[in-house]
Protein backbone atom coordinates (compact mmCIF):
# COMPACT_ATOMS: atom_id res chain seq x y z
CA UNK A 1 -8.12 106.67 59.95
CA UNK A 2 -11.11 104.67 60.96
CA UNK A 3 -11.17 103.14 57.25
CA UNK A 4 -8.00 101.51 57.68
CA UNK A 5 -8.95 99.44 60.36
CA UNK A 6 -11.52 97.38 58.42
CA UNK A 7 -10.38 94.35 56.92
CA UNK A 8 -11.70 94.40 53.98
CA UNK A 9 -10.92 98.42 52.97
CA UNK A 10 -7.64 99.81 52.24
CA UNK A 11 -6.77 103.71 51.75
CA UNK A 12 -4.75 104.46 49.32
CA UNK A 13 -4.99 108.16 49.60
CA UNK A 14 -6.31 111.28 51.15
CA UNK A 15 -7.13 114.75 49.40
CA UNK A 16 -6.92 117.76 51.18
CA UNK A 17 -9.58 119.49 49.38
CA UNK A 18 -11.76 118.91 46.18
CA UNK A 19 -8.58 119.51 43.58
CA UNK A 20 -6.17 117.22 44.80
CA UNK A 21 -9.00 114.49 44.99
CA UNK A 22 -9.68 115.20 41.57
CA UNK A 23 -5.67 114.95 40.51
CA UNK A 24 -5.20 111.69 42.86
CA UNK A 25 -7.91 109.82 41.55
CA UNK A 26 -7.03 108.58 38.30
CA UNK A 27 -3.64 108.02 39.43
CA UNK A 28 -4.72 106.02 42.06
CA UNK A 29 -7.65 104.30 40.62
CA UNK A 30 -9.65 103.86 44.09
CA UNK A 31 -12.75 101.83 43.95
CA UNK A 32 -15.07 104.22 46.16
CA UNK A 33 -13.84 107.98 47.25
CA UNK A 34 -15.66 109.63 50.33
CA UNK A 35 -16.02 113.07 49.50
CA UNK A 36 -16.95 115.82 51.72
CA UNK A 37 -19.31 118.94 50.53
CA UNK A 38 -17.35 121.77 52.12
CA UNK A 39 -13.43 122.06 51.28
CA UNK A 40 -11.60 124.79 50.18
CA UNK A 41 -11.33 125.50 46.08
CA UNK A 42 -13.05 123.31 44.61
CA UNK A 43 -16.50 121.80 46.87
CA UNK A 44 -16.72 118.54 46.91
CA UNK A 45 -19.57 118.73 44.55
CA UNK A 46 -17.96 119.90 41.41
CA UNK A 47 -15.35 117.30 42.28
CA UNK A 48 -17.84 114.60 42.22
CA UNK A 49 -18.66 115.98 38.90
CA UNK A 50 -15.55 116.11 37.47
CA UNK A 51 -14.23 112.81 38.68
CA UNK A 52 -17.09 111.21 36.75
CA UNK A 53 -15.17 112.37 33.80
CA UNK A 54 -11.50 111.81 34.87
CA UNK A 55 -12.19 108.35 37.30
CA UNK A 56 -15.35 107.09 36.15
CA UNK A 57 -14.44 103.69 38.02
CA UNK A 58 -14.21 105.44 41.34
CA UNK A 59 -18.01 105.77 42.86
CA UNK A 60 -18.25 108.04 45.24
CA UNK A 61 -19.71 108.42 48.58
CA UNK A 62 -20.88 111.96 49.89
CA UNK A 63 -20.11 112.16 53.47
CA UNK A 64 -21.74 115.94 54.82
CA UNK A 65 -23.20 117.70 57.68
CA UNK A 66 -25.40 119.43 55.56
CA UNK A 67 -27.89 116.56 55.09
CA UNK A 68 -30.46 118.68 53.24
CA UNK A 69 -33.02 118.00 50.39
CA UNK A 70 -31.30 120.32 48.00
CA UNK A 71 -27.65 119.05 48.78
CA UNK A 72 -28.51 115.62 48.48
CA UNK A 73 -29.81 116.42 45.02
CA UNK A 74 -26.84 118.33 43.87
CA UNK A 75 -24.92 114.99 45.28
CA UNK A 76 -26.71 113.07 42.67
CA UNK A 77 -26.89 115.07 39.86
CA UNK A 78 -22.94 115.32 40.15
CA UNK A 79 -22.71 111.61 40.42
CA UNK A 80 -22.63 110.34 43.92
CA UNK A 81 -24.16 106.90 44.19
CA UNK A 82 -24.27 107.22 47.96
CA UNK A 83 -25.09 109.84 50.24
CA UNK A 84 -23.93 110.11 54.32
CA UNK A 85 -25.23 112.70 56.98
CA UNK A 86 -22.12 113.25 59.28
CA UNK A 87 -24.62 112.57 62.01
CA UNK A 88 -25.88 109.03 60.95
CA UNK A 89 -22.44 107.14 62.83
CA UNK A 90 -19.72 105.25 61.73
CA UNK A 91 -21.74 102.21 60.37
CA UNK A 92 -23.82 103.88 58.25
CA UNK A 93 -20.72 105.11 56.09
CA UNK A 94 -19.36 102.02 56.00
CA UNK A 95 -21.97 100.15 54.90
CA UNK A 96 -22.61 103.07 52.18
CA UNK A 97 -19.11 102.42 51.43
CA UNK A 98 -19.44 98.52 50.70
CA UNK A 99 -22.73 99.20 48.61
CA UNK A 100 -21.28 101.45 46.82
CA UNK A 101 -18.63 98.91 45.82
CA UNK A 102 -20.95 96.28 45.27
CA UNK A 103 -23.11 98.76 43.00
CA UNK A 104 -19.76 100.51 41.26
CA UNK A 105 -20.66 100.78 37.59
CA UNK A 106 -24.58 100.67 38.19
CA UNK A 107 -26.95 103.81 38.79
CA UNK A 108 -26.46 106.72 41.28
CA UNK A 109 -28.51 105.62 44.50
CA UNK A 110 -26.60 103.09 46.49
CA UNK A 111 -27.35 104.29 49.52
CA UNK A 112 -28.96 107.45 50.02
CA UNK A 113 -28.41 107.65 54.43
């Protein structure tokens, strides 16, 4: 909900969990997709893995309360070009979010928060 109040972002959809991310994505083509670690089904890591496959225009943004070492890794390895502790505020995600736009196409590592 807070998304929708910035200008310059619109949100075209939500997922419920990792699966119907990964089935809304190419049909809705979104630039950036915030993806959180822990959903039922399928985590939000194998989704990030499996949209790099099925909406490799969509970069996406890991937003998680477990901001650990190893987590963070398995973000990137599955394709996340951002990464957001639930903890580090509002601002911090969206300016991971407009990076990641700006960067969309380019290396994993947009903004690792």
């Amino acid at each position: 909900m807070r998304l929708a109040l910035e200008p310059d972002m619109e949100v075209v959809g939500e997922a419920k969990d990792g699966a119907e991310a990964v089935a809304l994505a190419p049909r809705l083509h979104p630039d950036v997709v915030v993806m959180d670690i822990e959903m039922p089904g399928m985590n939000g890591i194998r989704a990030t893995g499996e949209l790099q496959t099925l909406s490799p225009q969509s970069a996406v943004v890991v937003l998680s309360i477990h901001d650990d070492p190893a987590t963070r890794e398995q973000a990137r390895a599955a394709g996340a070009v951002a990464f957001v502790g639930k903890h580090a505020g509002e601002e911090t995600l969206l300016s991971a979010i407009r990076q990641a736009v700006r960067h969309s196409g380019s290396a994993p590592g947009a903004c690792w928060c």
